[in-house]
Protein backbone atom coordinates (compact mmCIF):
# COMPACT_ATOMS: atom_id res chain seq x y z
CA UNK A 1 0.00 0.00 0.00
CA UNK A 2 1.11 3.70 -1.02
CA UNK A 3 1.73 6.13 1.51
CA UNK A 4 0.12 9.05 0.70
CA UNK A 5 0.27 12.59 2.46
CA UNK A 6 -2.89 13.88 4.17
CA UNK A 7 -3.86 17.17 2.53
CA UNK A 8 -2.68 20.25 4.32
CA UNK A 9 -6.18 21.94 6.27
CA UNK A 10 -4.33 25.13 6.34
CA UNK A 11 -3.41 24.77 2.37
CA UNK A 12 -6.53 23.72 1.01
CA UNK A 13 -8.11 26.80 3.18
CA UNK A 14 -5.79 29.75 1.89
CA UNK A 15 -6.47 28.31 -1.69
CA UNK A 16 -9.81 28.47 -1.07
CA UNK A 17 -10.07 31.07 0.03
CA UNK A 18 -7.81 33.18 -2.97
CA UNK A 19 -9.98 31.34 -5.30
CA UNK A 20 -13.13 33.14 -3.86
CA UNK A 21 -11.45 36.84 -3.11
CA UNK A 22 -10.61 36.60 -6.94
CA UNK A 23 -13.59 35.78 -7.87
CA UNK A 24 -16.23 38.09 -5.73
CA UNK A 25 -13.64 40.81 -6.78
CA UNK A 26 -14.10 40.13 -10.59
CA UNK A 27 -10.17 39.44 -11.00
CA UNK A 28 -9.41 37.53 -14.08
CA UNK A 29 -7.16 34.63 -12.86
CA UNK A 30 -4.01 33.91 -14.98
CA UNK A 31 -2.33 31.29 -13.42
CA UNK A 32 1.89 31.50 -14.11
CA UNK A 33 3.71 33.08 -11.06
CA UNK A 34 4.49 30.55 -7.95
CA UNK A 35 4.53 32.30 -4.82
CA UNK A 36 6.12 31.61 -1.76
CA UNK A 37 3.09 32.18 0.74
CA UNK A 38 1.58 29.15 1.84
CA UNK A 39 3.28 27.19 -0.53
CA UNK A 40 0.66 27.92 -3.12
CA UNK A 41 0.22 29.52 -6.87
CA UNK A 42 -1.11 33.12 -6.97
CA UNK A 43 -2.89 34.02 -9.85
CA UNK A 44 -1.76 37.40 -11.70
CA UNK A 45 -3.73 40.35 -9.90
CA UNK A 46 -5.90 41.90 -13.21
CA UNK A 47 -9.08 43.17 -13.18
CA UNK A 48 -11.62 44.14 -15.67
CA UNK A 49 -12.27 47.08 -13.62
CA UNK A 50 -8.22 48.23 -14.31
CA UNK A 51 -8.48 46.76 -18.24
CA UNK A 52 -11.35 49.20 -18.66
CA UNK A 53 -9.71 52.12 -17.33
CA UNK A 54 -6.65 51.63 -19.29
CA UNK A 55 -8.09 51.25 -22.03
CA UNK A 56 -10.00 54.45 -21.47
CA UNK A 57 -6.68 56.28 -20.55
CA UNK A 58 -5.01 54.93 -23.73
CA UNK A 59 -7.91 55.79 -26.06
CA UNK A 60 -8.13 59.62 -24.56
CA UNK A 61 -4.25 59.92 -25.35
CA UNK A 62 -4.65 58.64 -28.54
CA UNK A 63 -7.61 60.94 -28.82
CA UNK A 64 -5.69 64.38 -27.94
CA UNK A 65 -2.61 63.28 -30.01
CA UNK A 66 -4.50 62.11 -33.43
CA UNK A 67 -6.86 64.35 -33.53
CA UNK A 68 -7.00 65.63 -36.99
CA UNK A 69 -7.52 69.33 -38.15
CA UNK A 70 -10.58 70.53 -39.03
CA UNK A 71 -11.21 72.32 -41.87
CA UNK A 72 -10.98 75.90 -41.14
CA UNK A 73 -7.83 75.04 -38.77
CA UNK A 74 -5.98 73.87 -41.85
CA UNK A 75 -6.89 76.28 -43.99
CA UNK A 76 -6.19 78.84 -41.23
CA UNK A 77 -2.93 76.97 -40.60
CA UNK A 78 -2.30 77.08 -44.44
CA UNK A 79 -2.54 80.37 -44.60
CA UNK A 80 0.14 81.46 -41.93
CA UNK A 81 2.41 79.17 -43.49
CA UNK A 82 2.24 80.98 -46.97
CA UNK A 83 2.33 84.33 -45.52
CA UNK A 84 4.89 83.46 -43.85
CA UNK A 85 7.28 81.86 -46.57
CA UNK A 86 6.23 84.88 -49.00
CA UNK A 87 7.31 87.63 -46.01
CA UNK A 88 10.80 85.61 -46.19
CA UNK A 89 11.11 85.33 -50.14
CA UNK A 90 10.60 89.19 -50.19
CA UNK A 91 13.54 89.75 -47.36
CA UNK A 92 15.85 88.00 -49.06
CA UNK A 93 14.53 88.95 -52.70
CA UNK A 94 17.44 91.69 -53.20
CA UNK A 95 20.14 88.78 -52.93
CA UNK A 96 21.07 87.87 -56.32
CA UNK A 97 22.27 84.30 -57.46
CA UNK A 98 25.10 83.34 -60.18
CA UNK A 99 22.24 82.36 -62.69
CA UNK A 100 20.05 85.26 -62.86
CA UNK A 101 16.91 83.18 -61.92
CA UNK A 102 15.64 81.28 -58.77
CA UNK A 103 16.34 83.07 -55.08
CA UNK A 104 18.51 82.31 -52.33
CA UNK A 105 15.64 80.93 -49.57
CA UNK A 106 16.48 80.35 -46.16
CA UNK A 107 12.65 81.48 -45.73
CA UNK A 108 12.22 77.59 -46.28
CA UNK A 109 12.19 77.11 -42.36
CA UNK A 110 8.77 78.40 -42.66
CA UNK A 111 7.04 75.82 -44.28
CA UNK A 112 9.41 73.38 -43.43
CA UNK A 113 8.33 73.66 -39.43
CA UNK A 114 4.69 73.72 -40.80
CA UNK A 115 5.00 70.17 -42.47
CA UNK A 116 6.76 68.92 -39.21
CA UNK A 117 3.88 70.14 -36.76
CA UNK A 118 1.05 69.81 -39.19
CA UNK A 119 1.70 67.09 -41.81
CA UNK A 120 2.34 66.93 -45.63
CA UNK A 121 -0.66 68.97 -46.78
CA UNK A 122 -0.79 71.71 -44.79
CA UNK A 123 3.46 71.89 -45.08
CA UNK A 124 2.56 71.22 -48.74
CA UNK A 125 0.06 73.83 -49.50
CA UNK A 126 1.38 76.45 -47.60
CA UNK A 127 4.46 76.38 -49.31
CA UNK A 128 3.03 76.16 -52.98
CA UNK A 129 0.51 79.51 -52.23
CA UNK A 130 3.73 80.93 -50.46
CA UNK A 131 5.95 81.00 -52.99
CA UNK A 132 3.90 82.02 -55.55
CA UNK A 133 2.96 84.87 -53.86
CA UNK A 134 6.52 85.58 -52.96
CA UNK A 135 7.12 85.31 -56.56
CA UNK A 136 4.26 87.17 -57.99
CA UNK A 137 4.65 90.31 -55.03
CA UNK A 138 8.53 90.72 -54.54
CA UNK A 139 10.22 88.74 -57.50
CA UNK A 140 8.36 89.42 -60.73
CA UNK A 141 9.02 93.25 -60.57
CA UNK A 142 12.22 92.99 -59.89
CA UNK A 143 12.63 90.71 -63.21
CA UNK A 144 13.45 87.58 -61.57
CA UNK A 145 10.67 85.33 -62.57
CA UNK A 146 7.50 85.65 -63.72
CA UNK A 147 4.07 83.97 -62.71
CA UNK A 148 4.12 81.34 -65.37
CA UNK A 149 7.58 80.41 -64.43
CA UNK A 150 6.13 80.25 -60.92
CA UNK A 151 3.78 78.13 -61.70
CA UNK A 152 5.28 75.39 -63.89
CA UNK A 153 8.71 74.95 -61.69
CA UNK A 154 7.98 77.06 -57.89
CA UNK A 155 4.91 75.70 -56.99
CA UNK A 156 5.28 72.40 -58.17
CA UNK A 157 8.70 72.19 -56.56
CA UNK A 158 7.60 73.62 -53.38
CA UNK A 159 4.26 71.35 -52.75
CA UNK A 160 6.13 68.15 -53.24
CA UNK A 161 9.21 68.88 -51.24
CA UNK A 162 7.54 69.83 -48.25
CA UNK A 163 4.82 67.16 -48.99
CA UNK A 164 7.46 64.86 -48.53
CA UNK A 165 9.21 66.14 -45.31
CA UNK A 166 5.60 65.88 -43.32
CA UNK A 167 5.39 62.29 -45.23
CA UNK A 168 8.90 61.61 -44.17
CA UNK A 169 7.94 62.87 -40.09
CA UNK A 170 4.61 60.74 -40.20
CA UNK A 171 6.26 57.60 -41.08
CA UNK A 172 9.53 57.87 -39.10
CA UNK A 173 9.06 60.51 -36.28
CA UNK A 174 12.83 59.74 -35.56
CA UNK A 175 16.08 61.70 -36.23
CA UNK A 176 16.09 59.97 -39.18
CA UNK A 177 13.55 60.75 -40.51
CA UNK A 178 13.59 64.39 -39.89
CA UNK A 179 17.54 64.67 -41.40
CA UNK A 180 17.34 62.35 -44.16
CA UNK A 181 13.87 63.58 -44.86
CA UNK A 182 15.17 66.97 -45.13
CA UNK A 183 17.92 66.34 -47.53
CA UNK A 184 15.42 63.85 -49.65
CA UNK A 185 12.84 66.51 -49.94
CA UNK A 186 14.99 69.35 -50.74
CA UNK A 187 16.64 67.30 -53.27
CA UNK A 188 13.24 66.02 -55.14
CA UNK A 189 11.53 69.52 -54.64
CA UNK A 190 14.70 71.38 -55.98
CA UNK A 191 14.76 68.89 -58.81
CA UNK A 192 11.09 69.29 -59.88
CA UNK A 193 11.81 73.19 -59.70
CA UNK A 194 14.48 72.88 -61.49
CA UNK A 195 12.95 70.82 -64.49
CA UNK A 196 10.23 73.44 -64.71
CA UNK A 197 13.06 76.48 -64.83
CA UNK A 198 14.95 74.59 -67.81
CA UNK A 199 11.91 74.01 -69.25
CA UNK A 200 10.30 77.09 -69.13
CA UNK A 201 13.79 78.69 -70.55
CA UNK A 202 13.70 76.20 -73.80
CA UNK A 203 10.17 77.05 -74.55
CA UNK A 204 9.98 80.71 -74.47
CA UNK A 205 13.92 82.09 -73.75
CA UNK A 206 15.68 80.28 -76.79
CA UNK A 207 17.59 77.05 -74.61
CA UNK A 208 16.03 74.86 -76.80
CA UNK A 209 18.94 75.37 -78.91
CA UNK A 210 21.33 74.36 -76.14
CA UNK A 211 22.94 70.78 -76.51
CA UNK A 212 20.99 68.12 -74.35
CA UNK A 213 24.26 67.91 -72.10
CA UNK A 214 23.92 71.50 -70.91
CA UNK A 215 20.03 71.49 -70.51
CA UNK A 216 20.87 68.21 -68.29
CA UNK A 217 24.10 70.22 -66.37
CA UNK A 218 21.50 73.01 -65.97
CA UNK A 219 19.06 70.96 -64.35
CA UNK A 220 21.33 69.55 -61.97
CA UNK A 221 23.45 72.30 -61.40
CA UNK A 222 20.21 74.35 -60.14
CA UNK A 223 19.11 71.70 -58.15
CA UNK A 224 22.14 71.36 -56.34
CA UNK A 225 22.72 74.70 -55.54
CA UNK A 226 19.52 75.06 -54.57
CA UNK A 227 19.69 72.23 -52.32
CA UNK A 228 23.18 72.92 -50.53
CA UNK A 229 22.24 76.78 -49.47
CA UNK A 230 18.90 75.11 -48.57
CA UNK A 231 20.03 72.47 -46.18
CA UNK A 232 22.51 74.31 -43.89
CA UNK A 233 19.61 76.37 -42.75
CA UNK A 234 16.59 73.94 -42.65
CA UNK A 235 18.87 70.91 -40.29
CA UNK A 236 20.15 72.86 -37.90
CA UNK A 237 16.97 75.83 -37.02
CA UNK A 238 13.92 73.55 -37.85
CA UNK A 239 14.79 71.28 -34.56
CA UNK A 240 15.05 74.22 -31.46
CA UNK A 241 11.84 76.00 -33.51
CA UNK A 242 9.92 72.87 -33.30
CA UNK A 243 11.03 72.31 -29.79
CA UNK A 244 10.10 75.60 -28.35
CA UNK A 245 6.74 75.65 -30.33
CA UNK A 246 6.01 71.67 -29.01
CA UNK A 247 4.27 73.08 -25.71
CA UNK A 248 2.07 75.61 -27.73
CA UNK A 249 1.09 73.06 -29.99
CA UNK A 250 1.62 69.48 -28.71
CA UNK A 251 -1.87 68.99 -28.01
CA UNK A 252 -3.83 69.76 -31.16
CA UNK A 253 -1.30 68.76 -33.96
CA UNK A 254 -2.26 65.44 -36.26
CA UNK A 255 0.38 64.33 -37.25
CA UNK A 256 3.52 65.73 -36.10
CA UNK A 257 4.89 65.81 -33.15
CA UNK A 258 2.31 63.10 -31.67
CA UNK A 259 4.54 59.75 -30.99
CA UNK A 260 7.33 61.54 -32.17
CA UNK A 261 10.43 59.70 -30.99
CA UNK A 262 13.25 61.99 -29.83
CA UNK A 263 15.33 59.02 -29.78
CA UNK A 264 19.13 59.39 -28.98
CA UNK A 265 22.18 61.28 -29.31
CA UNK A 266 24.04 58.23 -31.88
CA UNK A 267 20.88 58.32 -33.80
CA UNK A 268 20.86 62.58 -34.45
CA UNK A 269 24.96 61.98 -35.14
CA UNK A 270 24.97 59.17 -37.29
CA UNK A 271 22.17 60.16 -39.54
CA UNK A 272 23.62 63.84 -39.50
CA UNK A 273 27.05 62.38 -40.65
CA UNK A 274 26.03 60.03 -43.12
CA UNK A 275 24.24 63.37 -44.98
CA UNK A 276 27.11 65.42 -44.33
CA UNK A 277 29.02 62.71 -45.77
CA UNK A 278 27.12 62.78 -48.97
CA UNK A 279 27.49 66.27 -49.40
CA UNK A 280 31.01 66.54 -49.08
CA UNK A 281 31.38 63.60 -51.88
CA UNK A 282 29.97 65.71 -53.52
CA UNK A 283 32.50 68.56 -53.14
CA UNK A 284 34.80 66.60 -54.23
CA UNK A 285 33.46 65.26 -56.88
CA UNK A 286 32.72 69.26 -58.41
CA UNK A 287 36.05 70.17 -56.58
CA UNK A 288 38.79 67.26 -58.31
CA UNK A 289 36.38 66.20 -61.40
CA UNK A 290 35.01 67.41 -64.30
CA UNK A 291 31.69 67.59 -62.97
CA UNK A 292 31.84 71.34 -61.88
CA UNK A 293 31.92 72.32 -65.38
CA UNK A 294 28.86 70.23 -66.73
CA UNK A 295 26.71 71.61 -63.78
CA UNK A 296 27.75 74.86 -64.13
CA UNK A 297 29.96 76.20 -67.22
CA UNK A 298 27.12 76.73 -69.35
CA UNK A 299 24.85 78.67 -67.26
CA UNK A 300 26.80 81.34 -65.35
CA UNK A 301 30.33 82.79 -65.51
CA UNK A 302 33.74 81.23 -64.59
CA UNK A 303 34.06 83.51 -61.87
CA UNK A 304 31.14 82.40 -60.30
CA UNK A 305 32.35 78.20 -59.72
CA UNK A 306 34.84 78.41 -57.14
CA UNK A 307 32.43 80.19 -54.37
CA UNK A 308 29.81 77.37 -56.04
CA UNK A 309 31.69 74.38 -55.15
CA UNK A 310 32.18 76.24 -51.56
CA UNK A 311 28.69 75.70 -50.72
CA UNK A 312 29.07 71.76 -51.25
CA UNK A 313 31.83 72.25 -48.71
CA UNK A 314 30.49 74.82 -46.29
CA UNK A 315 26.31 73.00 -46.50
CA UNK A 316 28.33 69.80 -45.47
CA UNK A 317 30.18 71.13 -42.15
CA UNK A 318 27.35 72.43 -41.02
CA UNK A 319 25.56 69.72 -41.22
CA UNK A 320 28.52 67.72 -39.73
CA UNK A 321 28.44 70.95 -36.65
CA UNK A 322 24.58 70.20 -35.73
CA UNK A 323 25.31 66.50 -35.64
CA UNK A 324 28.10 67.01 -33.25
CA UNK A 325 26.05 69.37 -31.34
CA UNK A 326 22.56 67.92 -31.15
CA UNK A 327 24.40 64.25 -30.51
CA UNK A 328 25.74 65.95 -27.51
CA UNK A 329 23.21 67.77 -26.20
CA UNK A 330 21.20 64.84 -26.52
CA UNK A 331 22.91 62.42 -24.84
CA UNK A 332 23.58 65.21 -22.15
CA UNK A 333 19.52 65.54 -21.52
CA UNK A 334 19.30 61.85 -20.95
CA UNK A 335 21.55 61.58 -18.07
């Protein structure tokens, strides 16, 4: 015959007694964690009561930081974005540029913070209206461009670039996606602008008797320099705009800054690098090759290439500078 052990009183008591404080509680038992008291398993502590609330808590956070513009806030929203960008294009419309058309724009932090904070369309829109009218008001009479040229190479440019830096924040909402969403959309906005510019010369300013090579340099070359006096200002002073506007705004924006990950210090430095990187291959590539003079020997003067292959040079330290900076400053506001 076996010996077996008489049950423990005490045991079987405390485990009845769990069993029924769980249950007249409405605690969902979820058996998995051995305790130590009594010598009996404990059932995970979580009530519907708790799952209810949390998911009440969750839903209103989700609820204040998705909550998507109404109509007249976007167009509102729109609006101060393109007055905005247009104010900037007329500051700087008395600064000339080695090809006689298209503007030196820093004013690009305008929209730029807009697509950021409100997403692609507003960031989008804003900047389309705001350049034209930047164009139309402060450019056209000084002979710089004209309203159709606005139209088939500005405001094409502008809408998709910035379309694609909110895009670019939605999807990310990282360091990386804010730097290498910068450069990306400057680069595909610039290039669309600069397709319409070339085109817009061969159909009513004689180019179409250019050879194909220096309608192709053109392109490129205006894209690039577009892009490299574009970027040193959009990296480094979109960031501490964004951040002091974030209290202001944090609770009504769509798309932006909600779930936005600030991530770390390595994260801000290596994607800052790896941009700053590509820029300065290409200074050297204008700088030791004969690249410099297909972007730019048939479209401004000889005297102009030297301070042009500067800005490859100058757009990637600085972009190099804020990585350095914001890595640090990062990494210091973590500790």
């Amino acid at each position: 015959m076996t010996n077996r052990s008489r049950p423990n009183p005490s045991k079987a008591a405390a485990n009845l007694t769990v069993r029924a404080l769980y249950a007249n509680t409405g605690y969902l038992t979820n058996p998995g964690i051995v305790s130590s008291v009594f010598g009996v398993r404990r059932f995970c502590p979580k009530t519907r009561r708790a799952s209810d609330e949390d998911k009440k808590d969750t839903s209103s956070l989700q609820s204040k930081r998705a909550r998507p513009l109404g109509p007249t806030l976007r167009i509102a929203l729109i609006s101060i974005s393109a007055a905005l960008y247009a104010a900037a294009i007329g500051a700087t419309s008395p600064i000339s540029t080695p090809w006689g058309v298209g503007q030196f724009r820093p004013g690009v932090i305008f929209p730029a913070v807009f697509a950021i904070i409100y997403g692609p369309l507003v960031g989008g829109i804003g900047a389309a209206i705001g350049t034209f009218v930047g164009d139309v008001v402060f450019l056209t009479p000084l002979g710089l461009t004209t309203p159709l040229l606005s139209i088939i190479a500005g405001v094409p440019g502008n809408f998709v670039g910035f379309f694609l830096l909110g895009w670019f924040i939605r999807k990310y909402r990282s360091w990386f996606g804010f730097v290498f969403g910068s450069f990306i959309s400057l680069l595909v906005g610039n290039l669309i602008a600069a397709l319409g510019v070339v085109t817009y010369l061969a159909l009513f300013l004689g180019w179409s008797t250019f050879p194909v090579d220096a309608l192709v340099g053109a392109v490129f070359g205006f894209t690039f320099f577009w892009l490299v006096t574009m970027i040193p200002f959009v990296i480094p002073l979109v960031p501490p705009i964004v951040a002091a506007l974030q209290p202001l705004v944090g609770s009504q924006v769509d798309v932006g800054l909600a779930g936005w990950k600030r991530g770390t210090g390595s994260e801000a430095l290596r994607s800052s690098l790896a941009v700053s990187a590509i820029l300065g291959v290409l200074y050297a590539l204008v700088q030791f090759t004969p690249l410099s003079d297909f972007l730019f020997k048939s479209v401004t003067g000889p005297q102009f290439i030297p301070w042009l292959k500067l800005l490859f040079l100058a757009s990637a330290l600085v972009v190099f500078i804020f990585g350095i900076v914001a890595g640090l400053l990062l990494r210091h506001e973590k500790k």
